[in-house]
Protein backbone atom coordinates (compact mmCIF):
# COMPACT_ATOMS: atom_id res chain seq x y z
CA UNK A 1 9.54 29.69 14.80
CA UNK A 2 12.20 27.10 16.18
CA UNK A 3 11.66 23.51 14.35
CA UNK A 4 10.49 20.48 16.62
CA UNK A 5 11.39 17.15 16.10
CA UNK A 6 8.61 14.52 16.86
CA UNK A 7 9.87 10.62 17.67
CA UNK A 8 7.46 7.60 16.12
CA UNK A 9 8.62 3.79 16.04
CA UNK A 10 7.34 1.86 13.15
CA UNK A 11 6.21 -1.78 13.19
CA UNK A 12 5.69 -3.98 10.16
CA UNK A 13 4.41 -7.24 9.55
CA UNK A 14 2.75 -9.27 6.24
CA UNK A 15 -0.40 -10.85 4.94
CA UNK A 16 -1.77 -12.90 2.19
CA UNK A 17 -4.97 -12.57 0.28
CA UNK A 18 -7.14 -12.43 -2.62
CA UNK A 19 -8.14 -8.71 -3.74
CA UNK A 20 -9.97 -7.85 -7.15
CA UNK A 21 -10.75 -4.32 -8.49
CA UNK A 22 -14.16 -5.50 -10.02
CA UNK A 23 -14.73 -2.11 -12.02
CA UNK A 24 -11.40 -1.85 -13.17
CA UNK A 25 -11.00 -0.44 -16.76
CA UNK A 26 -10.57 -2.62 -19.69
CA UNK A 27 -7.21 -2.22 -20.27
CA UNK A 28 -6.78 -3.78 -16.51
CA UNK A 29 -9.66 -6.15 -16.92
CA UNK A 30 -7.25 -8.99 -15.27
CA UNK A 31 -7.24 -6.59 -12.27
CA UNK A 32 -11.63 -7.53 -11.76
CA UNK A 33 -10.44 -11.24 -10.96
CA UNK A 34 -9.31 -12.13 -7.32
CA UNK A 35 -5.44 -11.87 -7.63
CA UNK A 36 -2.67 -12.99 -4.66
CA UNK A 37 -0.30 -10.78 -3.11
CA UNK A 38 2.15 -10.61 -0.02
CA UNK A 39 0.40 -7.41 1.50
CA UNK A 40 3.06 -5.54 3.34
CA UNK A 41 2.06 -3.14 6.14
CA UNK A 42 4.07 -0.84 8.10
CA UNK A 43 2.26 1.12 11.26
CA UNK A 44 4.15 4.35 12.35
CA UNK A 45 3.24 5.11 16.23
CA UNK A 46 3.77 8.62 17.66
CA UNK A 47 5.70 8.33 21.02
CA UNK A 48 7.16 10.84 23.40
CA UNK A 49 10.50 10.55 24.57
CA UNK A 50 13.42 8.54 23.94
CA UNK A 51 12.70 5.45 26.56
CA UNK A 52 10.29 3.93 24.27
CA UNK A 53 6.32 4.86 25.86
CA UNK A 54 5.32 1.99 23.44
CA UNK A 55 7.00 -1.36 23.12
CA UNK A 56 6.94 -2.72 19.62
CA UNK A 57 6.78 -6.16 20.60
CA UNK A 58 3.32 -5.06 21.95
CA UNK A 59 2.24 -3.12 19.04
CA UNK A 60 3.44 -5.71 17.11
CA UNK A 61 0.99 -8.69 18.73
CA UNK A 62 -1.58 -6.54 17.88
CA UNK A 63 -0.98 -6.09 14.79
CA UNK A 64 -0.67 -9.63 13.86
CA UNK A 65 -3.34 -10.73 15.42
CA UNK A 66 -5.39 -8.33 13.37
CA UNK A 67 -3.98 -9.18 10.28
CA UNK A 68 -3.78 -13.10 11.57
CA UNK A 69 -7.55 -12.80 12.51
CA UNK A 70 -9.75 -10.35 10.08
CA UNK A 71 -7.28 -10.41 6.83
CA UNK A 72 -4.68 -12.73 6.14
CA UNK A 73 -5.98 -15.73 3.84
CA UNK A 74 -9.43 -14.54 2.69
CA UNK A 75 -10.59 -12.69 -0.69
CA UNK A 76 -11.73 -8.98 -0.70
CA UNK A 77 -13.06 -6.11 -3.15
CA UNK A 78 -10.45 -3.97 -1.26
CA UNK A 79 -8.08 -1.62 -2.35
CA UNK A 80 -4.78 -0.98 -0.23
CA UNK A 81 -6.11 2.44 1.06
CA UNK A 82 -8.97 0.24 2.49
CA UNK A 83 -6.94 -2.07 3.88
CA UNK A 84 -4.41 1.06 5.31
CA UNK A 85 -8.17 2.51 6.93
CA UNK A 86 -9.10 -0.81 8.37
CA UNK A 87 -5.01 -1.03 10.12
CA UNK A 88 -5.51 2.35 11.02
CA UNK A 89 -8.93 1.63 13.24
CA UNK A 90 -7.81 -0.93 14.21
CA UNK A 91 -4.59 0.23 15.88
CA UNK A 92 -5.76 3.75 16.56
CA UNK A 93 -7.76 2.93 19.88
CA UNK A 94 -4.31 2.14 21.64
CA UNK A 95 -1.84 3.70 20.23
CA UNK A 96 -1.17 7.23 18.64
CA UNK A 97 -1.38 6.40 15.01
CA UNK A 98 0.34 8.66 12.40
CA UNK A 99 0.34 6.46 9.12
CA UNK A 100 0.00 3.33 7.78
CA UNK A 101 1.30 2.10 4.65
CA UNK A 102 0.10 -1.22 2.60
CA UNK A 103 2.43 -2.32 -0.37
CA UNK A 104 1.43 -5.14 -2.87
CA UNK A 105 4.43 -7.37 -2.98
CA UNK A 106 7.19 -4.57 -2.31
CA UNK A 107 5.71 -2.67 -5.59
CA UNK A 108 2.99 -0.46 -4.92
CA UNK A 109 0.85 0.84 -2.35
CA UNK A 110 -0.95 3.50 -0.56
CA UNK A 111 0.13 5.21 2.88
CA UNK A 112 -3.02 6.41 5.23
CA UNK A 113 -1.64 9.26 7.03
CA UNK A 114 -3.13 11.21 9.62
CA UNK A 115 -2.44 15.38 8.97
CA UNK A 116 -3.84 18.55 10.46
CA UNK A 117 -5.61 19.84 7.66
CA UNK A 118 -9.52 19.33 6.96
């Protein structure tokens, strides 16, 4: 079976705010208080051909203003994979979303990513 090659732009943008894991284990009992981090986010967008079906400047505004809006500056009991569902939903409705990944502070993360299986 001949491979296929499918084309995606990625967008990326940045947020602040306070998370805690409030049932973290003991030896990460600093993890249960509400810690700051640069949240980076990176949206990958399925398109199909090479003139560009979706503008990035336009995903992009989106974006921001949902991070702007609903998550930048505010405290949460959420885990990057939350955050990477709530990006997801959020930018699913108009565009063909294949994965989004959330990094604390360029270290670690979680990527969302949409796959065939069940």
């Amino acid at each position: 079976m001949p491979l296929a090659l499918k084309k995606s732009i990625v967008i990326s943008s940045a947020f602040v705010a306070l998370h805690r894991w409030k049932d973290a284990p003991e030896k990460f009992a600093f993890l249960r208080d509400y810690h700051r981090h640069v949240f980076q986010v990176w949206v990958q967008i399925e398109v199909r051909h090479n003139d560009r079906d979706v503008e990035f400047f336009e995903a992009l505004e989106k974006l921001n203003y949902y991070l702007g809006k609903e998550l930048s500056n505010r405290k949460f009991d959420y885990s990057c994979e939350e955050f990477a569902s709530l990006i997801f939903a959020h930018m699913k409705g108009d565009y063909a979303v294949t994965s989004v990944l959330v990094m604390e502070d360029g270290e670690n993360g979680a990527v969302l990513e949409l796959t065939d299986e069940d």
